[in-house]
C-alpha atoms as a PDB file:
ATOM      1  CA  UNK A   1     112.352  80.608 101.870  1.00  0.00           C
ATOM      2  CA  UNK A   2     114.532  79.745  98.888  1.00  0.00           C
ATOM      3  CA  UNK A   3     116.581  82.019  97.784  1.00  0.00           C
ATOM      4  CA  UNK A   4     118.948  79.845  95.601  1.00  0.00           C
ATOM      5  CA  UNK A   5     117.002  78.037  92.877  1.00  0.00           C
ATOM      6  CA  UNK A   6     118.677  75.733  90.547  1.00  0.00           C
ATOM      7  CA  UNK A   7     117.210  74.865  87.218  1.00  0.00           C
ATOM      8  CA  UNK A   8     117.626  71.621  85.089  1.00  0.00           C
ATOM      9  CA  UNK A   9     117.091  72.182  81.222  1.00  0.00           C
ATOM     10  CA  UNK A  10     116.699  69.400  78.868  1.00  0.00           C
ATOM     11  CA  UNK A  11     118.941  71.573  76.296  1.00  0.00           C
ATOM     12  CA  UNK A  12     122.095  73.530  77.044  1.00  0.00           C
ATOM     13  CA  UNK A  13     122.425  76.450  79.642  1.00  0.00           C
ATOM     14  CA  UNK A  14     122.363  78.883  79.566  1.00  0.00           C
ATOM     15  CA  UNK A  15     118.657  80.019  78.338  1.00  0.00           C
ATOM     16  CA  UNK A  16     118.298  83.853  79.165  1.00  0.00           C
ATOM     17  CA  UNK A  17     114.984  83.956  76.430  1.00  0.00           C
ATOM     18  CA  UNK A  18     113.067  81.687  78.742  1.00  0.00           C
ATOM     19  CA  UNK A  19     114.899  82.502  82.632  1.00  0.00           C
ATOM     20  CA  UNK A  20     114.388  86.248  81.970  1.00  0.00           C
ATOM     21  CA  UNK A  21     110.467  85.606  81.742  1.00  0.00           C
ATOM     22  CA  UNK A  22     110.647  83.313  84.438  1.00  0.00           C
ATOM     23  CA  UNK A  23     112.186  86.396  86.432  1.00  0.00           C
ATOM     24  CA  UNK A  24     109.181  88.290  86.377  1.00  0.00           C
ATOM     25  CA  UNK A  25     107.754  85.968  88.804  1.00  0.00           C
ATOM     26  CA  UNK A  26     110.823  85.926  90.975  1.00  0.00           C
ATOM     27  CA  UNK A  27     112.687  88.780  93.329  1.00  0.00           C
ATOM     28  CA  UNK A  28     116.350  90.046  92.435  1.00  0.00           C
ATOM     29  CA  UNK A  29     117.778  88.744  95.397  1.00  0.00           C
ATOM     30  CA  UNK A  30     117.078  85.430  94.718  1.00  0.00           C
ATOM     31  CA  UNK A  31     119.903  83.660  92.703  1.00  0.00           C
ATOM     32  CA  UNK A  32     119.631  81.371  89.776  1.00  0.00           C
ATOM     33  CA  UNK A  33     121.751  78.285  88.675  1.00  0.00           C
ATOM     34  CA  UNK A  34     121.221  77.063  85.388  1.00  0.00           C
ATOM     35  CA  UNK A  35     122.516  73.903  84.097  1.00  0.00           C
ATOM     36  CA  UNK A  36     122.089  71.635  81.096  1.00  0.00           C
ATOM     37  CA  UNK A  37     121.324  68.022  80.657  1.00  0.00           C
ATOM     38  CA  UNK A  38     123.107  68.806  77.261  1.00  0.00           C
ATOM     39  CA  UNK A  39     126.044  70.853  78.057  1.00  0.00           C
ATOM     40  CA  UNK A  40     129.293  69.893  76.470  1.00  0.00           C
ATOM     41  CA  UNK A  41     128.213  68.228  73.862  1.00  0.00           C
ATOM     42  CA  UNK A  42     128.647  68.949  70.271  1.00  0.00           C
ATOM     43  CA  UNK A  43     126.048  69.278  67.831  1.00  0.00           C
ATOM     44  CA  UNK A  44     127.318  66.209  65.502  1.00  0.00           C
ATOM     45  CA  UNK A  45     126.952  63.706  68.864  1.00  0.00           C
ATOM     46  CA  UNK A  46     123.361  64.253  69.088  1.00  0.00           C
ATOM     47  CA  UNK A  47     122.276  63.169  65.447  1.00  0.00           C
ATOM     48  CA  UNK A  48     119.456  60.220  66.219  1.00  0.00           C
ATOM     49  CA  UNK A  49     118.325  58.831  63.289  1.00  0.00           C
ATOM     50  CA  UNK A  50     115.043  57.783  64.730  1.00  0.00           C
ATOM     51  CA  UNK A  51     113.389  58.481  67.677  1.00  0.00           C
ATOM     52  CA  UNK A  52     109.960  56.821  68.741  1.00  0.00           C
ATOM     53  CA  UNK A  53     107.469  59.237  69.652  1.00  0.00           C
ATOM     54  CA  UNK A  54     106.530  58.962  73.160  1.00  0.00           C
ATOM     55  CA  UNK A  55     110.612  59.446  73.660  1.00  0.00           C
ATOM     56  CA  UNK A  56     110.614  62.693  71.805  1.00  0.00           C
ATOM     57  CA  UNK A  57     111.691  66.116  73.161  1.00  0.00           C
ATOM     58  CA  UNK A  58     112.175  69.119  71.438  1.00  0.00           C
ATOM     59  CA  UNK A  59     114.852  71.941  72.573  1.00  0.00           C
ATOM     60  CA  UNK A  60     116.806  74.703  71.263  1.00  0.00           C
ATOM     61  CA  UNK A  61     120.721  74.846  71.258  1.00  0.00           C
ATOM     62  CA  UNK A  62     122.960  77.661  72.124  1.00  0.00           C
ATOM     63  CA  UNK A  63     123.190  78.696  67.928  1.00  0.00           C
ATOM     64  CA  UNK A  64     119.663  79.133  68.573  1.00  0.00           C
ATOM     65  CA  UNK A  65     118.576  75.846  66.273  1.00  0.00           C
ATOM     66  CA  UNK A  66     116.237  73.559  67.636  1.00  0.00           C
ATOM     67  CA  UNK A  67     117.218  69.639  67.781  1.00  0.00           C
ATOM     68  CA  UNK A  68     115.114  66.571  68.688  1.00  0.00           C
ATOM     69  CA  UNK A  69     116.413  64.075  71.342  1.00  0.00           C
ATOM     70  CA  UNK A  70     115.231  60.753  73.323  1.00  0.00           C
ATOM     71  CA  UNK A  71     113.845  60.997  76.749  1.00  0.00           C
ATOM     72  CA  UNK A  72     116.058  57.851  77.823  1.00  0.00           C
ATOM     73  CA  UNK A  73     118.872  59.950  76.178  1.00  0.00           C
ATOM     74  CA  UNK A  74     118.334  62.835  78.420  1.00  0.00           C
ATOM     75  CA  UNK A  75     117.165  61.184  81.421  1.00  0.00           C
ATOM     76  CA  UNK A  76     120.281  59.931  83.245  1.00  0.00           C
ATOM     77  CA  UNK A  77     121.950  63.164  81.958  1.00  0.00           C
ATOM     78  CA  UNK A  78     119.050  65.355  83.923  1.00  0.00           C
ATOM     79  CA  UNK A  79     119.475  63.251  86.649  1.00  0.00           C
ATOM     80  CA  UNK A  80     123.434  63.857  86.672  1.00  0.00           C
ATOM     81  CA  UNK A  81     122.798  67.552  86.820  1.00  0.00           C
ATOM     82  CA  UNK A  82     120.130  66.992  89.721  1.00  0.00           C
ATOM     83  CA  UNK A  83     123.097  65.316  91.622  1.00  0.00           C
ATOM     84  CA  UNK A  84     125.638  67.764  90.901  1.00  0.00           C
ATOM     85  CA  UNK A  85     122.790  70.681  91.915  1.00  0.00           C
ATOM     86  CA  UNK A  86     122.072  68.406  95.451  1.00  0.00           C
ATOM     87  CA  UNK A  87     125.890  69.225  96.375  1.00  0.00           C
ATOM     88  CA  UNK A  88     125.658  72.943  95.754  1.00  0.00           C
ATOM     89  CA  UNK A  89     124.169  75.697  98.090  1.00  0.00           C
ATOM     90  CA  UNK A  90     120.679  75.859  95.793  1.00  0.00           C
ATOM     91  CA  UNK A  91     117.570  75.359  97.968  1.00  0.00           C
ATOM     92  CA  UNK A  92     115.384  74.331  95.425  1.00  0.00           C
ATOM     93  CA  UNK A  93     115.407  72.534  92.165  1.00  0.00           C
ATOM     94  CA  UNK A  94     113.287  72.847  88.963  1.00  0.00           C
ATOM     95  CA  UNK A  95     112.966  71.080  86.080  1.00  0.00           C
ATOM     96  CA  UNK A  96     112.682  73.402  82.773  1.00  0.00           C
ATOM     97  CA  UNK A  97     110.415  70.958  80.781  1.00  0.00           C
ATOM     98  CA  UNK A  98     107.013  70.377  80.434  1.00  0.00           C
ATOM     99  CA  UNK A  99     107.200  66.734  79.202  1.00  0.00           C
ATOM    100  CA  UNK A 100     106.354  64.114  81.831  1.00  0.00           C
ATOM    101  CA  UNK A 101     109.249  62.785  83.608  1.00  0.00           C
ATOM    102  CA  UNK A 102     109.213  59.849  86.221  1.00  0.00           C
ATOM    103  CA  UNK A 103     110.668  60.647  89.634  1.00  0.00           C
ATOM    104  CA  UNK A 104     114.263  61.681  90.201  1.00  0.00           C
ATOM    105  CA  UNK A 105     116.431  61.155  93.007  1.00  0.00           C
ATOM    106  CA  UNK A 106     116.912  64.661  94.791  1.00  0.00           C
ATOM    107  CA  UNK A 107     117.467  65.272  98.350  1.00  0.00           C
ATOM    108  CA  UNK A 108     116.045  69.036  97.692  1.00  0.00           C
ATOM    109  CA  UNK A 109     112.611  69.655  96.824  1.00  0.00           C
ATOM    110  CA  UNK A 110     112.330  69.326  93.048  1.00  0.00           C
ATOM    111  CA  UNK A 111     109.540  70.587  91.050  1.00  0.00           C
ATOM    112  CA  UNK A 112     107.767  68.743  87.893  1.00  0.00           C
ATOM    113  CA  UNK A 113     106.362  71.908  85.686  1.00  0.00           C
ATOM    114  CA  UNK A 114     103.992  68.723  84.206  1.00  0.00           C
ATOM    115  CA  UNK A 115     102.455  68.251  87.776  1.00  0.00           C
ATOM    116  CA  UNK A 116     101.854  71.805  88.043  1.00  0.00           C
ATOM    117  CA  UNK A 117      99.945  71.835  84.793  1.00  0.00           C
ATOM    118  CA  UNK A 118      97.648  68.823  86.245  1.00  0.00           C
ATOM    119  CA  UNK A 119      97.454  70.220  89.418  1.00  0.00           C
ATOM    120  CA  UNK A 120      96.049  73.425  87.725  1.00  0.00           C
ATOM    121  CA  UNK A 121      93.680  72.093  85.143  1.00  0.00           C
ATOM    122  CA  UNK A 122      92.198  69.860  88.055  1.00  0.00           C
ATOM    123  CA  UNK A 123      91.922  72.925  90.748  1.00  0.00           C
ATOM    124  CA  UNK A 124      89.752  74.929  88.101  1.00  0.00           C
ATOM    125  CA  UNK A 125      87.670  71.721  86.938  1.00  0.00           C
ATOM    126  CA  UNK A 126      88.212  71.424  83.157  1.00  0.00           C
ATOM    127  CA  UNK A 127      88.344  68.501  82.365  1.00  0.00           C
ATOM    128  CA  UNK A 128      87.772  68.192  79.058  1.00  0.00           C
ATOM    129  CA  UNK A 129      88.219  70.762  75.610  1.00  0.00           C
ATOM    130  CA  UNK A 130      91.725  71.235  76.624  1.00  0.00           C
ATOM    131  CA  UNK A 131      93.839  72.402  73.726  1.00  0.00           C
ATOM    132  CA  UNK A 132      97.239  71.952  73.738  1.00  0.00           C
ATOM    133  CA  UNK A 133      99.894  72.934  71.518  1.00  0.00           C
ATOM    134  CA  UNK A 134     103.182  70.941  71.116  1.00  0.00           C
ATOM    135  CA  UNK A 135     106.201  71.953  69.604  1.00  0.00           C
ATOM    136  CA  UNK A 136     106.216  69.017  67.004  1.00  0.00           C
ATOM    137  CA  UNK A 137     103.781  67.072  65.125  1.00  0.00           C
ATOM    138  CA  UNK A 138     105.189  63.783  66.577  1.00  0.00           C
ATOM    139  CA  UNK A 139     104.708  64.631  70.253  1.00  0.00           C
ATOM    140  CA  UNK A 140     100.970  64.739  69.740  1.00  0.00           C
ATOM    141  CA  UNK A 141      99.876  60.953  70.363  1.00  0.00           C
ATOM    142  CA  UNK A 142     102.056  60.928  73.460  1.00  0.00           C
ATOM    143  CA  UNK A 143     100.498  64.022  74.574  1.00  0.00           C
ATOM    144  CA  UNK A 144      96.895  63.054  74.399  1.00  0.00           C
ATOM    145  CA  UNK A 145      97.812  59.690  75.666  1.00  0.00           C
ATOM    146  CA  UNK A 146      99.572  61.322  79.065  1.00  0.00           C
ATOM    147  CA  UNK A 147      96.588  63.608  79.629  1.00  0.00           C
ATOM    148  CA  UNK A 148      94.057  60.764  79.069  1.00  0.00           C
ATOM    149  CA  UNK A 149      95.879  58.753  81.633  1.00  0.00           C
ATOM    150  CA  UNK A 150      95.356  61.646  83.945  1.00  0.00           C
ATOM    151  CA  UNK A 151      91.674  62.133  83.665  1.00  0.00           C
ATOM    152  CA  UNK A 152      91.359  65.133  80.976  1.00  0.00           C
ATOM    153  CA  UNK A 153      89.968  64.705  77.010  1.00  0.00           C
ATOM    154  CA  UNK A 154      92.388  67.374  75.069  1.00  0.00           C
ATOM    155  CA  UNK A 155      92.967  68.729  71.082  1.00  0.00           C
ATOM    156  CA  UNK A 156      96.035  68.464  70.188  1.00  0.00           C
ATOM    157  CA  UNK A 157      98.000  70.224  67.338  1.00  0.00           C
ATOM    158  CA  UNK A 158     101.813  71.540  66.953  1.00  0.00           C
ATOM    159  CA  UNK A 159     103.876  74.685  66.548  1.00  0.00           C
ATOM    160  CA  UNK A 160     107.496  74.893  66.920  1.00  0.00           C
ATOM    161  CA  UNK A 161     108.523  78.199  69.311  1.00  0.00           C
ATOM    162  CA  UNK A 162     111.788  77.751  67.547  1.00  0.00           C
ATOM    163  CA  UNK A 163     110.649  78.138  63.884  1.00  0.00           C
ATOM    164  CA  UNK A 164     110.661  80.640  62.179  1.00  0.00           C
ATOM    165  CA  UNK A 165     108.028  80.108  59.518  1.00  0.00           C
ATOM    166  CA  UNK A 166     105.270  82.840  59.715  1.00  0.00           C
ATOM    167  CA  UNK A 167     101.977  82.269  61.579  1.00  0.00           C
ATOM    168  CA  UNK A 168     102.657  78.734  62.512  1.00  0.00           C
ATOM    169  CA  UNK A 169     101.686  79.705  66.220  1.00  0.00           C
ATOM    170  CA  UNK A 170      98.584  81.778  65.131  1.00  0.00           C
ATOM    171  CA  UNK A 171      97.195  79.132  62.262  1.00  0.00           C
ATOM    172  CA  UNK A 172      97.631  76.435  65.313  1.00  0.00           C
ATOM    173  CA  UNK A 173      95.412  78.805  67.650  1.00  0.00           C
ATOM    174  CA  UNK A 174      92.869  79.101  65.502  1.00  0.00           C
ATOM    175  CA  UNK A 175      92.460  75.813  64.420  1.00  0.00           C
ATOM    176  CA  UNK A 176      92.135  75.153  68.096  1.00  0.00           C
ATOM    177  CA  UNK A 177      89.643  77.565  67.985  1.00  0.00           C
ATOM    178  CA  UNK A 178      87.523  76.264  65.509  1.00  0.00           C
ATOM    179  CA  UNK A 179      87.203  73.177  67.330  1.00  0.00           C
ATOM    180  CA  UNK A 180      85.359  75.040  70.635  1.00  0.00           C
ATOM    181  CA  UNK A 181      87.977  74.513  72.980  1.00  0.00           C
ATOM    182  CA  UNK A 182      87.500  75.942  76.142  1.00  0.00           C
ATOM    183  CA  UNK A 183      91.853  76.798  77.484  1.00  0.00           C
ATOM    184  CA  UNK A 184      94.622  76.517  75.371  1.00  0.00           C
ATOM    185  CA  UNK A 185      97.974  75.072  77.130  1.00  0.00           C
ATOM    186  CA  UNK A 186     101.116  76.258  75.263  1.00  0.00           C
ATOM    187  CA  UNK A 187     103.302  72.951  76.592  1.00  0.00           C
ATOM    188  CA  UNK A 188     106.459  73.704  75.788  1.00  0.00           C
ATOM    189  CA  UNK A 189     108.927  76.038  77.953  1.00  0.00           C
ATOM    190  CA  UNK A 190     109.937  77.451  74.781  1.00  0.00           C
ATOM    191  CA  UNK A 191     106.727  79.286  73.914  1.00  0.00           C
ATOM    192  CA  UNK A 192     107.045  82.886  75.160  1.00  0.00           C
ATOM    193  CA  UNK A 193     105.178  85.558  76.737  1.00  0.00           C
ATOM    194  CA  UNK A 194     104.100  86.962  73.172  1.00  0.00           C
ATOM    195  CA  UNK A 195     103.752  84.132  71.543  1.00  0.00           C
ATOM    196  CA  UNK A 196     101.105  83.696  74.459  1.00  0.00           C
ATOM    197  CA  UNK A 197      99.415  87.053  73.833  1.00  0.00           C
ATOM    198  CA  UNK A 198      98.783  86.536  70.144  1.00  0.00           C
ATOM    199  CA  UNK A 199      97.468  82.935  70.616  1.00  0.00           C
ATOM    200  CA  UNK A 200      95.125  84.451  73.336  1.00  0.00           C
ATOM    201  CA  UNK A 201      94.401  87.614  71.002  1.00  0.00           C
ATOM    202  CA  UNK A 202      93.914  84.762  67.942  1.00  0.00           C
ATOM    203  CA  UNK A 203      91.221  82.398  69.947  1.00  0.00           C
ATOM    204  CA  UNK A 204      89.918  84.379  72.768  1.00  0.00           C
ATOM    205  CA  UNK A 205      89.860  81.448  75.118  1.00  0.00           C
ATOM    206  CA  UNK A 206      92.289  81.695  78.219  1.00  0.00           C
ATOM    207  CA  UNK A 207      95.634  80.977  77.965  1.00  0.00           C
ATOM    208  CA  UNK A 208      98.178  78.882  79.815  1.00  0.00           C
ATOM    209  CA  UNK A 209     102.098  79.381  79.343  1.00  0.00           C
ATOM    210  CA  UNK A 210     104.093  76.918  81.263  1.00  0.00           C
ATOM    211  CA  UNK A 211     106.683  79.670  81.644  1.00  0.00           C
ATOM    212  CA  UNK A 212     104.475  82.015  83.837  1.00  0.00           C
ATOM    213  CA  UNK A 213     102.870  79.341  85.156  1.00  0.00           C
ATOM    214  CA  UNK A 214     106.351  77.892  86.819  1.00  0.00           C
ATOM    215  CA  UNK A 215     107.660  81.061  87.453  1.00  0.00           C
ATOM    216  CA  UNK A 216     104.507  82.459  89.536  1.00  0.00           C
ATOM    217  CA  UNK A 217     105.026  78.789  91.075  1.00  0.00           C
ATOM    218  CA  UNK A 218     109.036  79.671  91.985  1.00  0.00           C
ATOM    219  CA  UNK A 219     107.645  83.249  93.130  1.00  0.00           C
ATOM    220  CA  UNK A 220     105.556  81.942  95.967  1.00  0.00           C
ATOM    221  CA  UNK A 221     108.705  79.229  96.665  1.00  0.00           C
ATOM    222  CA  UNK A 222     111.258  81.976  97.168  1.00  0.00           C
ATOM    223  CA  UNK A 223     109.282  84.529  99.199  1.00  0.00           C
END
């Protein structure tokens, strides 16, 4: 039974627009620790002026703009935080991204929301007709390359949960749509329990938010 979780965004903590979704999932009693591989750093120190695109992830800062950073930027910064969680009283760590991360050093049982999609997709047997929406254009050959690897043929097209041009999320669904996929996989921790609704409401197809999908995960963890 875990009734201390600590949580490792690839942003800045905290994030109360994604945690109090997760919390649905997840009984009052049990306490939360959120920490940032990006805390305490200013905006102007995290200006990259390229990034290649199997490195790129896409967050949101605490002003509530979204930024663009290199997984070997955050990567020794997530596992700092992982350390710093492994001397605390949390029983149980999570990672808050859906990107796919190599193994961290943790002494506490860690969770990989990116294994849990796998795991999923493989228990119900679809292999193929996945589509999956990204938050940018550029994370799209990556994507599709990191499913391949595991097995499963996907569409691919992008969104950003942090934009706020109209319909973006809805025009993406139903392009997906169009193409006769069978699940849609919203793979980005920022997409919301709305945003999921109207992309199921747009398609008709069911519907996979990594948000509900770790949270139901952390439920069963901490019961």
């Amino acid at each position: 039974m875990s009734q201390h979780i600590g949580i490792v965004m690839i942003g800045t903590s905290p994030r109360p627009d994604i945690i109090s979704e997760v919390r649905n999932y997840i009984t009052e009693d049990v306490e939360i620790n959120q920490v940032g591989a990006l805390d305490g750093f200013y905006k102007k120190d995290l200006e990259f002026t390229e990034i290649k695109k199997q490195e790129e992830l896409v967050t949101r800062l605490q002003d509530g703009s979204e930024i663009h950073v290199p997984k070997s930027f955050i990567l020794p910064k997530m596992q700092q935080k992982v350390d710093k969680l492994n001397e605390t009283s949390v029983d149980l760590i999570t990672l808050l991204c859906s990107g796919s991360f190599p193994k961290l050093k943790s002494d506490l049982p860690l969770v990989y929301p990116h294994k849990l999609i796998y795991g999923t997709l493989e228990s119900i047997g679809i292999k193929r007709n996945i589509g999956i929406i990204v938050p940018s254009a550029s994370q799209i050959d990556s994507m599709k390359k990191d499913f391949e690897d595991h097995g499963f043929s996907t569409v691919c097209t992008s969104a950003s949960p942090y934009s706020d041009e109209d319909n973006q999320l809805e025009i993406a669904a139903r392009d997906l749509c169009r193409k006769e996929v069978d699940l849609i996989l919203l793979n980005c921790f920022g997409y919301s329990l709305e945003m999921k609704r109207l992309v199921s409401e747009a398609c008709g197809v069911p519907v996979i938010l990594v948000r509900s999908l770790l949270g139901r995960t952390l439920g069963e963890l901490s019961s």
